[in-house]
Protein backbone atom coordinates (compact mmCIF):
# COMPACT_ATOMS: atom_id res chain seq x y z
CA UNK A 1 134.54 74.27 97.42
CA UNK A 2 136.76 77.46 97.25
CA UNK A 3 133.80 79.84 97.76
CA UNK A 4 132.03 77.79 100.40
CA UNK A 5 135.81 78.24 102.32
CA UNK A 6 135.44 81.40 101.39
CA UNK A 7 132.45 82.16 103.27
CA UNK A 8 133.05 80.43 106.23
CA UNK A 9 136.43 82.34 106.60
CA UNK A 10 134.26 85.53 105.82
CA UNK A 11 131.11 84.95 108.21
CA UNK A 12 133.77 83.68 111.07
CA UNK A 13 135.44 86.79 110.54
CA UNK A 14 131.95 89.07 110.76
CA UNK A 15 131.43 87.25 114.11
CA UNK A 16 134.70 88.06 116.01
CA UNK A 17 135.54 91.78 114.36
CA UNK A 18 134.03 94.76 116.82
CA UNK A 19 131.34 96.32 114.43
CA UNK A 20 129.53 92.56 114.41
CA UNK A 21 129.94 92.71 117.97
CA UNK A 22 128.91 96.16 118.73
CA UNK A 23 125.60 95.13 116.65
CA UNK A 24 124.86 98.49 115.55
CA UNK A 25 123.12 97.95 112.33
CA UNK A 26 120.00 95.87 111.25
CA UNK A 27 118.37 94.28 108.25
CA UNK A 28 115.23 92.80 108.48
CA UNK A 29 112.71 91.65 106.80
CA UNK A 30 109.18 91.83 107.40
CA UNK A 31 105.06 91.16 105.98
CA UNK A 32 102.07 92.81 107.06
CA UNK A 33 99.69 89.75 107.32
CA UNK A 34 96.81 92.63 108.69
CA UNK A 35 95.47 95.67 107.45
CA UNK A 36 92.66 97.39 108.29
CA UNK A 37 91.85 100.83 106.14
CA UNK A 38 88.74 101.88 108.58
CA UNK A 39 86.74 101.12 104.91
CA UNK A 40 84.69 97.96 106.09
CA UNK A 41 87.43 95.65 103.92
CA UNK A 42 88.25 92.49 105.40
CA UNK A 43 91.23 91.74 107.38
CA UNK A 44 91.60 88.80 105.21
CA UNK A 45 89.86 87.29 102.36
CA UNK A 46 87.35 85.23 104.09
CA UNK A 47 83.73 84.89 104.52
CA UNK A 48 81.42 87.10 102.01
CA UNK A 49 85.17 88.51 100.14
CA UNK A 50 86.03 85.18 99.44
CA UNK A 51 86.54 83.97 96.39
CA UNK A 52 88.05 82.27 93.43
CA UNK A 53 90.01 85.48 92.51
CA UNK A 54 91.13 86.58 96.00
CA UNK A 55 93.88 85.01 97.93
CA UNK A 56 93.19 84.51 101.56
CA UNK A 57 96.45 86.40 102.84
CA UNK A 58 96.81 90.11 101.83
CA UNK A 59 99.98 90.81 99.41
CA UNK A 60 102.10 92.85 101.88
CA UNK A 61 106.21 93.20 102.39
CA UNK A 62 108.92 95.00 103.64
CA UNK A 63 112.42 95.32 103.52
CA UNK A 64 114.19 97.80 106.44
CA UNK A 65 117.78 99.16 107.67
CA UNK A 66 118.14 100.20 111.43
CA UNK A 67 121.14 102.33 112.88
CA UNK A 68 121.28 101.68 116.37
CA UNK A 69 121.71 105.81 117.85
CA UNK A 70 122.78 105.05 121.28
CA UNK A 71 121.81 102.32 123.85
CA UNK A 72 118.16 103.28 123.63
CA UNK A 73 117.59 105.44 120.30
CA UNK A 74 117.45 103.82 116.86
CA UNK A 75 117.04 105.05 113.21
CA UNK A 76 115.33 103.49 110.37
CA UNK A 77 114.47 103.63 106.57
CA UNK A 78 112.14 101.49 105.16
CA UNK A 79 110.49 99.85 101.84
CA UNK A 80 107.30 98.26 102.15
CA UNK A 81 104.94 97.07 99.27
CA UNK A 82 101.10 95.78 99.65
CA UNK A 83 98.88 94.99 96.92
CA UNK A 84 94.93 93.46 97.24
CA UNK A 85 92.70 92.53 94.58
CA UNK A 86 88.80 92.16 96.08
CA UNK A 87 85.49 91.33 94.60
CA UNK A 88 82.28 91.09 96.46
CA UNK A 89 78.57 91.10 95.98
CA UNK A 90 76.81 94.37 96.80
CA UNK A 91 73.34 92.89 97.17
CA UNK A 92 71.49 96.02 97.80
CA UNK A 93 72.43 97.14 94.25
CA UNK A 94 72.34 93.80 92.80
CA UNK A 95 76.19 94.61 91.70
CA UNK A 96 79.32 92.98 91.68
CA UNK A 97 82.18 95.04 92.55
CA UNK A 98 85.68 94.49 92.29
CA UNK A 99 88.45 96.60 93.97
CA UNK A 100 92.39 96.86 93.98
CA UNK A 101 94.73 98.43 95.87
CA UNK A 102 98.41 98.73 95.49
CA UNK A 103 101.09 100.80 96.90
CA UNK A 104 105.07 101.05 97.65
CA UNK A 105 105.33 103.17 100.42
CA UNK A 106 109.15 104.81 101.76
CA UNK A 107 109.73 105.73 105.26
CA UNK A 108 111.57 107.34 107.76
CA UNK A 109 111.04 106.45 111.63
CA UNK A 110 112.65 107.36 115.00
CA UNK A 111 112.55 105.37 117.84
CA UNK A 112 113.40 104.46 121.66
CA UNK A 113 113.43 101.05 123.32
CA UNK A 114 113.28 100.06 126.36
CA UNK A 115 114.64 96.49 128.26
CA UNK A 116 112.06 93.69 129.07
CA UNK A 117 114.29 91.13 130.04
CA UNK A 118 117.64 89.72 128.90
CA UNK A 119 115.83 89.18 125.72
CA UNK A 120 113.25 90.54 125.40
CA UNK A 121 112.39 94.42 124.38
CA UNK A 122 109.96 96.97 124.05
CA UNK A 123 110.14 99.73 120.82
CA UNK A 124 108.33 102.76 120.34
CA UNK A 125 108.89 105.74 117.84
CA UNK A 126 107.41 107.16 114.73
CA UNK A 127 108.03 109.24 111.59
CA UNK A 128 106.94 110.09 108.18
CA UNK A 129 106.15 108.12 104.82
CA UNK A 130 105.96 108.87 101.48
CA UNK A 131 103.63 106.72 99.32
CA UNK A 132 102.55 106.03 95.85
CA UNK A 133 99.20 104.36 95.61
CA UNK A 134 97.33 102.85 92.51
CA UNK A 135 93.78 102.01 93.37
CA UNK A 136 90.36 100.86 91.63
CA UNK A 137 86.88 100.31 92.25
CA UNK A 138 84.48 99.49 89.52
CA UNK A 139 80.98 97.61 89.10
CA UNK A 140 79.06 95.08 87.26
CA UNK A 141 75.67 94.67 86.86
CA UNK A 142 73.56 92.86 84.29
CA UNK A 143 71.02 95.21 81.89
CA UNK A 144 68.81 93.00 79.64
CA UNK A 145 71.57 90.87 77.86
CA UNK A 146 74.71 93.86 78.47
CA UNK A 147 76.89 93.81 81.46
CA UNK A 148 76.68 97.47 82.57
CA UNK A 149 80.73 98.42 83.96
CA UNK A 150 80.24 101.55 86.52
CA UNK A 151 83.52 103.17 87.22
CA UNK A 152 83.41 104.60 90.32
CA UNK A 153 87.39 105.54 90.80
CA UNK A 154 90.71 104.68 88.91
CA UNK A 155 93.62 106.70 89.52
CA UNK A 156 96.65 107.17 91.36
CA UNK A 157 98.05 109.84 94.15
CA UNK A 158 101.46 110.46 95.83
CA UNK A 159 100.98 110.58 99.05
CA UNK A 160 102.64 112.43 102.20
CA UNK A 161 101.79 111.56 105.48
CA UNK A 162 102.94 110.22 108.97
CA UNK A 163 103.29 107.19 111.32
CA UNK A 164 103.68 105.33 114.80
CA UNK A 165 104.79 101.74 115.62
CA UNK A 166 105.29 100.28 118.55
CA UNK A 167 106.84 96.43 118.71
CA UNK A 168 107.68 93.47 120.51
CA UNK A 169 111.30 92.49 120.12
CA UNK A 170 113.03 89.05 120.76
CA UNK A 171 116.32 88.82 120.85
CA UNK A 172 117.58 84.61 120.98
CA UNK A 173 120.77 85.25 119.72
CA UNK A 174 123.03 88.66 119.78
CA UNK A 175 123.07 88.88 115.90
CA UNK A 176 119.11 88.01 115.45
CA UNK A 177 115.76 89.35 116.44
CA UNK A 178 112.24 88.42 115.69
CA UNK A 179 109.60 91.23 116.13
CA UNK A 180 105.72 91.54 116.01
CA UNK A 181 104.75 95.27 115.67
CA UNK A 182 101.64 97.04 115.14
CA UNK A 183 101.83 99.81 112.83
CA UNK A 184 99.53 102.77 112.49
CA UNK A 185 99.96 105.23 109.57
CA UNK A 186 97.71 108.22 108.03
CA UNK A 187 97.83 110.36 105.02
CA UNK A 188 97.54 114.19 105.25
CA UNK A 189 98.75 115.50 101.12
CA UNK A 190 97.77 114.28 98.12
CA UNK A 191 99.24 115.20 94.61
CA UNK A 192 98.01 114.36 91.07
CA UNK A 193 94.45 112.64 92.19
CA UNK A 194 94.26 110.88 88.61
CA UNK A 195 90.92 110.37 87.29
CA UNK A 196 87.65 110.21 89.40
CA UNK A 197 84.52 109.12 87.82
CA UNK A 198 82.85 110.43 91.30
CA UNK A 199 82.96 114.23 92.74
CA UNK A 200 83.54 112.91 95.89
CA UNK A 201 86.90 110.87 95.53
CA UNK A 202 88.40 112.13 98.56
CA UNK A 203 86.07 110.23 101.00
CA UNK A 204 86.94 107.20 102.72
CA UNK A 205 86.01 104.09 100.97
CA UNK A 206 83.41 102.00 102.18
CA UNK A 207 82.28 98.51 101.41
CA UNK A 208 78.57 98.97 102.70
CA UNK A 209 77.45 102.17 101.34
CA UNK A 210 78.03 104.12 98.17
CA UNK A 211 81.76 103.34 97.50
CA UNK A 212 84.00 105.75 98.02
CA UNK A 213 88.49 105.31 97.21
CA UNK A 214 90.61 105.64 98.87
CA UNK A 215 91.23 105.24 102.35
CA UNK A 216 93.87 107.62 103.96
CA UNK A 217 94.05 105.50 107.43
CA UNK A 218 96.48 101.68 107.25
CA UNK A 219 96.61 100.11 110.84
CA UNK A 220 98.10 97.03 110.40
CA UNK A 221 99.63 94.14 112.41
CA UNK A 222 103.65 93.02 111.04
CA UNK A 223 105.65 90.14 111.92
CA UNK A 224 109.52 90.41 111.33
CA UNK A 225 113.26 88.54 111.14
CA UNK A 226 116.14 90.90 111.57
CA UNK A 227 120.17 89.87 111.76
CA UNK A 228 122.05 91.91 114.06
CA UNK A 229 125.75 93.36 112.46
């Protein structure tokens, strides 16, 4: 009973003291239900990627602080994790392939926005990330009465690279906001390329052809809850 007076006396207080009001800061939290790596991978696990061992929704997650600048100019740092497991049939080779790909990626982004409405807002800006990625893409196929494992790449990279977003802001009540935002980021440096089983490592992957991992390009599509302090 004592702490849940506590809180109330606390969270009454946040509302009426002039930093709450001023709403400078942000903390939100948001999940990438869309990516697209310009690879031929699905934008969900449906249809031929589908199934027993991939979930339908892709594994992605983020966690970010906001400084508000000035009336129109906004800071940001954020933490984002996304992680994929895939397996498919490559008919043409008569092989089953599975794929993973996992990263935590760190970033940095500057932006301006500009009044809709009352409560609504447009945001636009960009910036640079720093990611760690772990990837894999092997395959199966059946010799005789042996399951032949062809390892085309398993490794991992840091990553350096940059980033726009542009997003959708609604604002119902002065200390939240819910947000869709489309994200588009690429990767220019690579560091510590693991081990390649392939000479050609660097190339795009691609689910149709001769697989190659990873991808440098992640568009994807983010939904988001932020509370206003």
């Amino acid at each position: 009973m004592r702490t849940t007076l506590i809180f109330a006396l606390f969270l009454q207080c946040s509302i009426q003291c002039p930093l709450y009001a001023q709403s400078k800061n942000q903390l939100s939290i948001q999940t990438g239900l869309f990516h697209s790596f310009l690879d031929g991978g699905p934008l969900m696990n449906i249809g031929t990627y589908r199934t027993a061992w991939n979930n339908i929704f892709l594994e992605s997650y983020g966690l970010q602080y906001q400084r508000k600048l000035n009336t129109a100019q906004f800071l940001a740092i954020s933490l984002s994790g996304y992680s994929n497991y895939c397996v498919w049939l490559n008919e043409k080779d008569s092989k089953l392939m599975f794929s993973s790909r996992t990263f935590a990626t760190l970033g940095g982004t500057f932006s301006h926005s500009k009044s809709l409405s009352e409560k609504i807002d447009l945001k636009y800006g960009g910036g640079i990330n720093f990611r760690m990625m772990i990837y894999s893409l092997d395959g199966y196929s059946d010799i005789s009465t042996l399951i032949n494992v062809e390892k085309y790449y398993d490794g991992t990279q840091f990553q350096m690279g940059t980033h726009g977003q542009i997003s959708l802001n609604y604002n119902p009540l002065t200390w939240l906001t819910l947000y869709t935002q489309f994200y588009a980021e690429g990767y220019l440096f690579s560091n510590y390329p693991g081990i390649s089983w392939t000479t050609t490592f660097m190339n795009d992957f691609n689910y149709n052809n001769r697989p190659n991992f990873p991808s440098r390009i992640d568009l994807s599509l983010r939904f988001g809850v932020g509370i206003n302090f």
